[in-house]
N, C-alpha and C. Protein backbone atom coordinates (compact mmCIF):
# COMPACT_ATOMS: atom_id res chain seq x y z
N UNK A 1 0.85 -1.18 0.00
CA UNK A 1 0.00 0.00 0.00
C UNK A 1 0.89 1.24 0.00
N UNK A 2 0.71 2.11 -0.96
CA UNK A 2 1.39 3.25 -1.09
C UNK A 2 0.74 4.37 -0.56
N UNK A 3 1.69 5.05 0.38
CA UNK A 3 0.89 6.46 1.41
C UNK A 3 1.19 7.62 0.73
N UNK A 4 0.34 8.37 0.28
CA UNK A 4 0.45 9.87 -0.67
C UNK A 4 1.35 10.82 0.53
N UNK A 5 1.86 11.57 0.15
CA UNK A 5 1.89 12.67 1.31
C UNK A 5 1.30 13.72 0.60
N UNK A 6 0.64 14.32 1.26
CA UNK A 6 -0.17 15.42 1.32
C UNK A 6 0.83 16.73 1.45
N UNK A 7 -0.10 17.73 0.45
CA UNK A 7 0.92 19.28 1.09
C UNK A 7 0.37 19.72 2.09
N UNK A 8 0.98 20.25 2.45
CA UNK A 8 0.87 21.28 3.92
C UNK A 8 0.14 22.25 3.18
N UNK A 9 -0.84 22.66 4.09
CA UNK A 9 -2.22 23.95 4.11
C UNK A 9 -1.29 25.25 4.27
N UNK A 10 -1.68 26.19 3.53
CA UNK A 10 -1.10 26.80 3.68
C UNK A 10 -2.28 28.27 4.01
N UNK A 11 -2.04 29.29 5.09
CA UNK A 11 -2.73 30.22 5.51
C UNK A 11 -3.39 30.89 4.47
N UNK A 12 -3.43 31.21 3.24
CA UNK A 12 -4.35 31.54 2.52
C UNK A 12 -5.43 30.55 1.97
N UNK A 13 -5.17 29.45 2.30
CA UNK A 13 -6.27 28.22 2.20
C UNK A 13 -7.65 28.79 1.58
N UNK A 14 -8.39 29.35 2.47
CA UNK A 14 -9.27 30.11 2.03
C UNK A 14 -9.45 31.37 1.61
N UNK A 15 -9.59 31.60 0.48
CA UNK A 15 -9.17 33.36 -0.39
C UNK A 15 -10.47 34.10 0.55
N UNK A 16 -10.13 35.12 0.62
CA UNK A 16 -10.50 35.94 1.47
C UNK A 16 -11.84 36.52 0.86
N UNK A 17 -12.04 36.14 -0.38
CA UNK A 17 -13.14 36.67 -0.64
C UNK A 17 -13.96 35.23 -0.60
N UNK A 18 -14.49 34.10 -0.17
CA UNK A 18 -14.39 33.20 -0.24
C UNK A 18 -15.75 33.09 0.31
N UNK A 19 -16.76 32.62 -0.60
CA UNK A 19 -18.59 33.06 0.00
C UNK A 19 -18.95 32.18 1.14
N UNK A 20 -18.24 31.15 1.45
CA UNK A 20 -18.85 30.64 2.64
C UNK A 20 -18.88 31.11 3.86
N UNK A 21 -17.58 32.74 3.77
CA UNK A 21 -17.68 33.38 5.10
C UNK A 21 -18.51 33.83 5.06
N UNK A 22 -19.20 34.35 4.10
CA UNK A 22 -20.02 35.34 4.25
C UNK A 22 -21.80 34.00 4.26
N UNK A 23 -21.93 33.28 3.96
CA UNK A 23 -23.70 32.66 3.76
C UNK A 23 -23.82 33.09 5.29
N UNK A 24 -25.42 33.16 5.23
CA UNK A 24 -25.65 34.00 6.58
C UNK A 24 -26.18 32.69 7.90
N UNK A 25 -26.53 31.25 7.11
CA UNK A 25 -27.38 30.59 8.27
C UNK A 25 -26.51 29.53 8.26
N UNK A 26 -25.10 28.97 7.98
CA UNK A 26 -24.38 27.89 7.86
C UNK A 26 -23.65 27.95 9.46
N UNK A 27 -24.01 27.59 10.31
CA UNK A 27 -24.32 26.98 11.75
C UNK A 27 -23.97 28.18 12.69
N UNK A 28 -23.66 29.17 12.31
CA UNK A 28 -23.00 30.13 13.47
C UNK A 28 -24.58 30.51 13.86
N UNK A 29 -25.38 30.64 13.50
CA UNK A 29 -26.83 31.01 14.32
C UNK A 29 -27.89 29.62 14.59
N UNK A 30 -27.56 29.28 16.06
CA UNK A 30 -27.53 28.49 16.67
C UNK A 30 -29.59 27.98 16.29
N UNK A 31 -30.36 29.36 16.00
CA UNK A 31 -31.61 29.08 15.79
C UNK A 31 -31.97 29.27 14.01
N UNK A 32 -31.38 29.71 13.62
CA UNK A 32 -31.67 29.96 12.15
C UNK A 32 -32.18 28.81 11.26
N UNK A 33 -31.27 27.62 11.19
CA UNK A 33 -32.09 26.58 10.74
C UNK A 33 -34.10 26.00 11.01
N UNK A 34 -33.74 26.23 12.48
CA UNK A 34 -35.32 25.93 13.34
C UNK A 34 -36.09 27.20 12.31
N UNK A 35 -35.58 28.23 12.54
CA UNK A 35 -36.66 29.55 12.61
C UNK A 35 -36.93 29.89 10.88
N UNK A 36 -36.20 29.24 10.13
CA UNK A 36 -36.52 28.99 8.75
C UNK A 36 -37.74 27.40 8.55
N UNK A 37 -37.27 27.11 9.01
CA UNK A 37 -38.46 25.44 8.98
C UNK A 37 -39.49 26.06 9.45
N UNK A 38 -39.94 26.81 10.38
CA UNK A 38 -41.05 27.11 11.07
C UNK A 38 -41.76 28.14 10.15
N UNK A 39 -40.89 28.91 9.28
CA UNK A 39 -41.05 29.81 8.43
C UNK A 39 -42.01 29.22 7.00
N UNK A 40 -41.74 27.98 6.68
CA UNK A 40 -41.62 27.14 5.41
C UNK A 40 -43.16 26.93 4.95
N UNK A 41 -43.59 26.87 6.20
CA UNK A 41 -45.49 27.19 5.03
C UNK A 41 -46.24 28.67 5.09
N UNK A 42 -45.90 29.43 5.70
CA UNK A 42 -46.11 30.83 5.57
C UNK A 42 -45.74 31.76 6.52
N UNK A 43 -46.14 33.10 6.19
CA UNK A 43 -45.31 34.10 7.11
C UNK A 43 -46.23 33.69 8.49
N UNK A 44 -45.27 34.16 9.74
CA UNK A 44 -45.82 33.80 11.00
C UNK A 44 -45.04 34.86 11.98
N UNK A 45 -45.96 35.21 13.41
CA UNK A 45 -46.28 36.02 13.68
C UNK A 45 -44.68 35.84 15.12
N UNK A 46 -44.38 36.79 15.61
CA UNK A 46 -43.25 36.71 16.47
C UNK A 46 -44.01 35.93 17.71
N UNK A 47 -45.01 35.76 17.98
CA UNK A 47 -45.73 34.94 19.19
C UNK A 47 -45.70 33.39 19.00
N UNK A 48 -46.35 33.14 17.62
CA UNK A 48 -46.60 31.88 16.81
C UNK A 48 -44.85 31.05 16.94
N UNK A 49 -44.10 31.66 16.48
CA UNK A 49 -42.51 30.99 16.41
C UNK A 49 -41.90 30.62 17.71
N UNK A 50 -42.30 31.71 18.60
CA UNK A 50 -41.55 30.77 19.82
C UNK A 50 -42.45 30.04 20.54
N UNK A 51 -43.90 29.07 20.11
CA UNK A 51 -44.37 27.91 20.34
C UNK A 51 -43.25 26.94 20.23
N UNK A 52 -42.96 26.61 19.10
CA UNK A 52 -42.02 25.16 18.80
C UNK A 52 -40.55 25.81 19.27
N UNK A 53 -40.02 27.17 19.31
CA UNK A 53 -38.57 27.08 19.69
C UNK A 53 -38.95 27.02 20.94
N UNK A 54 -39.87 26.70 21.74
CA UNK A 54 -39.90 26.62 23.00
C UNK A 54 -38.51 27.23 24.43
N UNK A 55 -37.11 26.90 23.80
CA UNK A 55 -36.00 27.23 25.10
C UNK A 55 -35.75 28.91 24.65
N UNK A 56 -36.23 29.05 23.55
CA UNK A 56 -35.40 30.50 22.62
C UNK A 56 -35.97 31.93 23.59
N UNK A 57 -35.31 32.70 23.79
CA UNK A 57 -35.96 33.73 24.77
C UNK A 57 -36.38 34.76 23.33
N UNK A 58 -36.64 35.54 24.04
CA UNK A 58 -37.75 36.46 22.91
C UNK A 58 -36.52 37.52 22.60
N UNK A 59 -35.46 38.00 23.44
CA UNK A 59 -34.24 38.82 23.53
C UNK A 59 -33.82 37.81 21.91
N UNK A 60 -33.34 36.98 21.96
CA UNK A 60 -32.51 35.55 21.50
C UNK A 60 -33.25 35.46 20.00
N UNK A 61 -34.66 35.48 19.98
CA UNK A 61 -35.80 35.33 18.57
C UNK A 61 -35.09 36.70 18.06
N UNK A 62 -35.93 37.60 18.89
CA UNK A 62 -35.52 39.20 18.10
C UNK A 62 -34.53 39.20 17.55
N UNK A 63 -33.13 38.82 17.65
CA UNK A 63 -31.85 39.29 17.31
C UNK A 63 -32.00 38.33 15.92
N UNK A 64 -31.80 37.15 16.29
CA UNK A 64 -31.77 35.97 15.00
C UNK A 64 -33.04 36.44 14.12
N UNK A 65 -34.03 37.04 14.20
CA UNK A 65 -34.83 37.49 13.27
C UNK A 65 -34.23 38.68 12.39
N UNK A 66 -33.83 39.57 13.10
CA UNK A 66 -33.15 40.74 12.90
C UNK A 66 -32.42 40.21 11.65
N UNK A 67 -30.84 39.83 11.98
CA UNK A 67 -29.99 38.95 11.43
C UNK A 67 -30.41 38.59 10.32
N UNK A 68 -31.40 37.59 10.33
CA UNK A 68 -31.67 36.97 8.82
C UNK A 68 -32.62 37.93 8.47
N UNK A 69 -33.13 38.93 8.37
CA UNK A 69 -33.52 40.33 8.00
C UNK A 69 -32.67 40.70 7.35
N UNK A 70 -31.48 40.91 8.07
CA UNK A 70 -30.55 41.82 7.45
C UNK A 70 -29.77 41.01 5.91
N UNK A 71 -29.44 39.63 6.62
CA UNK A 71 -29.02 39.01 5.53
C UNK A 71 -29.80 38.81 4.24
N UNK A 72 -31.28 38.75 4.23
CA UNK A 72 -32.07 38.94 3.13
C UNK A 72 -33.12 37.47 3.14
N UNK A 73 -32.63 36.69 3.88
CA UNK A 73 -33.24 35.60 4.14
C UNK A 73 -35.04 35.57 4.57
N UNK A 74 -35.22 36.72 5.41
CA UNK A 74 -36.15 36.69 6.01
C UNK A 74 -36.90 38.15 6.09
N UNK A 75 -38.13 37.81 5.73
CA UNK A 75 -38.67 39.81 5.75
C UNK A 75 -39.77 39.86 6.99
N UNK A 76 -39.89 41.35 6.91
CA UNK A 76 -40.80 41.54 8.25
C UNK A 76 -41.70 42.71 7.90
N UNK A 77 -42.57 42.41 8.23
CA UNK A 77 -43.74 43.16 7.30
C UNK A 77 -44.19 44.13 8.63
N UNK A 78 -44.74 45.04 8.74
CA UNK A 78 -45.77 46.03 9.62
C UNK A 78 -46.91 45.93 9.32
N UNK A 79 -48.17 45.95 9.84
CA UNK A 79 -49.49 45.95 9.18
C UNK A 79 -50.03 46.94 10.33
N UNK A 80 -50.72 48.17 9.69
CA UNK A 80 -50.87 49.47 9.87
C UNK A 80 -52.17 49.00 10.86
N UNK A 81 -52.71 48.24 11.99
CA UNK A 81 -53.68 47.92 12.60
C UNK A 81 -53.87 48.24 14.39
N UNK A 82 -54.84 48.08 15.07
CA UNK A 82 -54.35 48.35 16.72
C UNK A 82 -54.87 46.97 16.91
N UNK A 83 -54.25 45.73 17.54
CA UNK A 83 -52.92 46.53 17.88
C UNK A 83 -52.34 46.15 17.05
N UNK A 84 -50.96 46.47 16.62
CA UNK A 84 -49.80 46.67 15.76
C UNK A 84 -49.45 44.99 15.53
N UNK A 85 -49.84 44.74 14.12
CA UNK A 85 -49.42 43.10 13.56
C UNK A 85 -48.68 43.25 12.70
N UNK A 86 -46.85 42.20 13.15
CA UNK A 86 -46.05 42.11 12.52
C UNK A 86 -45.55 40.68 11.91
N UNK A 87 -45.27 40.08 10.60
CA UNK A 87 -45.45 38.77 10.39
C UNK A 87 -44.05 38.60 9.67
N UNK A 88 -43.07 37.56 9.69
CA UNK A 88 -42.13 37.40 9.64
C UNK A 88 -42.41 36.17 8.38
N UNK A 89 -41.58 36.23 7.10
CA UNK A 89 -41.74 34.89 6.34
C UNK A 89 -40.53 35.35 5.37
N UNK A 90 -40.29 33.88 5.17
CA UNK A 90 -39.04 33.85 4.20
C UNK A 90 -39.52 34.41 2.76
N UNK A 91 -38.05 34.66 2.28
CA UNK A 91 -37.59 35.88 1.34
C UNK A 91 -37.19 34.48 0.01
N UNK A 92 -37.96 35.07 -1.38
CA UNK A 92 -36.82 34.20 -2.25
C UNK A 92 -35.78 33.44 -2.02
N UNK A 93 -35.09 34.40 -1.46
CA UNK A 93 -33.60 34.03 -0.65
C UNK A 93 -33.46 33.01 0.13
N UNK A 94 -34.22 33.23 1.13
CA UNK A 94 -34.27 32.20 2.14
C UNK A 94 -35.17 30.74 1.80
N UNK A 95 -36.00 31.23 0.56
CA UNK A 95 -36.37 29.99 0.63
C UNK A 95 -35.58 29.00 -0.38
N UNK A 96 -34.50 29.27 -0.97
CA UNK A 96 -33.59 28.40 -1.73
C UNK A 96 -32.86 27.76 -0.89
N UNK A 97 -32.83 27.85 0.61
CA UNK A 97 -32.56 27.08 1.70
C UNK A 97 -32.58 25.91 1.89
N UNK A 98 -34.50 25.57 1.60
CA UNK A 98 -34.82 24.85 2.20
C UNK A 98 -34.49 23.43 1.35
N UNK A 99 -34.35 23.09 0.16
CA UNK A 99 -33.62 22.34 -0.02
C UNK A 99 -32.12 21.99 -0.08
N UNK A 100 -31.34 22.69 0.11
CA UNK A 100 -30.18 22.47 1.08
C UNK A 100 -30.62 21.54 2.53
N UNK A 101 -31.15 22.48 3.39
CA UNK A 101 -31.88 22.27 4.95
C UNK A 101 -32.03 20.63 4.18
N UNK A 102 -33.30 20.16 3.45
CA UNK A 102 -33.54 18.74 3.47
C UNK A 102 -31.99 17.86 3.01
N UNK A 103 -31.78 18.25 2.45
CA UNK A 103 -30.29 17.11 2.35
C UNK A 103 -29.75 17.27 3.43
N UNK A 104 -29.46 17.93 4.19
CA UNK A 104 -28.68 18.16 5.63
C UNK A 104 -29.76 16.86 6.44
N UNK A 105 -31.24 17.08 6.24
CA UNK A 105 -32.08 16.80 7.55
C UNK A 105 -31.72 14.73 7.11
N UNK A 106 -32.07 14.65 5.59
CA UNK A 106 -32.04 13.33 5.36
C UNK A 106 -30.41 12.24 5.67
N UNK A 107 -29.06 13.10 5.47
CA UNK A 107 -28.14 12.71 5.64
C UNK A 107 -28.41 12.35 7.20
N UNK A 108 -28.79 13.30 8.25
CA UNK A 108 -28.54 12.99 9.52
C UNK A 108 -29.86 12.33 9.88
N UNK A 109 -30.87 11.52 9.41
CA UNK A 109 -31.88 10.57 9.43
C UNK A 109 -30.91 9.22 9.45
N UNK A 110 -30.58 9.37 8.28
CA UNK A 110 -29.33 8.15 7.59
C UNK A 110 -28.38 8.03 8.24
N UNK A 111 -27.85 8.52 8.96
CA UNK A 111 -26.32 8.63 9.56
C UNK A 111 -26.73 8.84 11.49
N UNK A 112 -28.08 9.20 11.75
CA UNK A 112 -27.65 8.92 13.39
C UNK A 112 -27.64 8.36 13.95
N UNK A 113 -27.64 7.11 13.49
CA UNK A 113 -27.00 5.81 14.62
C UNK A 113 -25.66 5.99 15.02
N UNK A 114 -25.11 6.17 13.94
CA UNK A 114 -23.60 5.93 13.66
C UNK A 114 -23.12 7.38 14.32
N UNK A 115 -23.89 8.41 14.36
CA UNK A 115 -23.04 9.65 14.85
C UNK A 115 -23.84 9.48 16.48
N UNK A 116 -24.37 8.77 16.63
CA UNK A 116 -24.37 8.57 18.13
C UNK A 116 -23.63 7.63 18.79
N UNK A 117 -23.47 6.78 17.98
CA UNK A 117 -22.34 5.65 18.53
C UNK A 117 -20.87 6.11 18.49
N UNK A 118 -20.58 6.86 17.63
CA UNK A 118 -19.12 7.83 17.67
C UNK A 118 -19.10 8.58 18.73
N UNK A 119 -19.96 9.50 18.84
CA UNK A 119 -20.18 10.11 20.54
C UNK A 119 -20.17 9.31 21.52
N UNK A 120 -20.58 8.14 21.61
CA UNK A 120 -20.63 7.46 23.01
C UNK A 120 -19.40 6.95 22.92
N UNK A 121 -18.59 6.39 21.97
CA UNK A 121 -17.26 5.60 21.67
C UNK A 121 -16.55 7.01 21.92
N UNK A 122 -16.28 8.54 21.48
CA UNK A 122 -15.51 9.18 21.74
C UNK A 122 -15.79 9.33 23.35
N UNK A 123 -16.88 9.62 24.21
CA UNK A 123 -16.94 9.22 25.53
C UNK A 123 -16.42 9.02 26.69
N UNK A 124 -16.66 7.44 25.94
CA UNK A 124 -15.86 5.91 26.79
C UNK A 124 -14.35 6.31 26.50
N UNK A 125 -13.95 6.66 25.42
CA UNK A 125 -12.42 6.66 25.53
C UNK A 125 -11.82 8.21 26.24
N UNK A 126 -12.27 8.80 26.21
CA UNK A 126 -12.17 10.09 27.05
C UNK A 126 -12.53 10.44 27.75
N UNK A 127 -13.22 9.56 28.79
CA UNK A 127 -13.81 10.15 30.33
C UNK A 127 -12.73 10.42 30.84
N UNK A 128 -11.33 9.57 31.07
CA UNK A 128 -10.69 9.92 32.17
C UNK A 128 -9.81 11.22 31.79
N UNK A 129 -9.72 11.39 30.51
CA UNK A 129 -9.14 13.43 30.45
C UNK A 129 -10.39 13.95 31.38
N UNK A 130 -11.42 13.51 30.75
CA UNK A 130 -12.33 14.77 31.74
C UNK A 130 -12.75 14.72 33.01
N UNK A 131 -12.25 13.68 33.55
CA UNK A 131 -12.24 13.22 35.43
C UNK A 131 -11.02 14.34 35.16
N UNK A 132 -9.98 14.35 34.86
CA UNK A 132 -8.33 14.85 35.43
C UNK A 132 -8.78 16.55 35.08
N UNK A 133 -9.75 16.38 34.16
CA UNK A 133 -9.53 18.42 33.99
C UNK A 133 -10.58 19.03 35.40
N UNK A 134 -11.18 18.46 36.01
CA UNK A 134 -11.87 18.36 36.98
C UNK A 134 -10.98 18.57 38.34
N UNK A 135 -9.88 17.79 38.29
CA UNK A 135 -9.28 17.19 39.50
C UNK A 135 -8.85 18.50 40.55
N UNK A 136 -8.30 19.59 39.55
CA UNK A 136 -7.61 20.91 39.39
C UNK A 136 -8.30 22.21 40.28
């Protein structure tokens, strides 16, 4: 068996103009995925969304709404009424998501046995680092 060697990475690895820094919902917003699914059959109201995010504080909704506002993902409408009704629903933009979102959701249908058994196997072999970082 013949072993390739690989080159060494080198710090411009990723060109700086490089669009994956910039996509706005690729995991750094911890609710964005949820708050687009919830989005996916029509616009819905800032009360209605944190039913199913149930742990999400309303501080926590606001901002991640904001956010994918800003990014273009998500719009927010005013409706000139008393009292004051505001309805949140995905943008063109955001909705070219959602099939991305399903290949993500079906891979990890398919694959979580196995990524739970890697977690419990990484675990078992590393409890005792995390007894000793404890010890201190």
């Amino acid at each position: 068996m013949t072993q390739s060697v690989l080159e060494p990475l080198s710090a411009d690895f990723f060109p700086a103009d490089c669009p994956v820094q910039t996509v706005p919902v690729l995991g750094s917003r911890k609710w964005a995925w949820k708050i687009i699914r919830c989005l996916e059959g029509g616009p819905r109201r800032f009360s209605e969304l944190r039913v199913p995010l149930g742990a999400i504080t309303a501080k926590v909704l606001a901002e991640s709404l904001r956010s994918m506002e800003q990014d273009g993902v998500v719009s927010r409408t005013e409706f000139a009424e008393n009292p004051p009704r505001v309805e949140y629903a995905l943008t063109p933009l955001g909705r070219t998501l959602l099939g991305p979102m399903d290949a993500v959701c079906t891979w990890s249908r398919a694959n979580l046995q196995g990524l739970l058994e890697a977690r419990a196997e990484y675990e078992r072999e590393h409890e005792n680092e995390h007894e000793n970082e404890h010890a201190y």
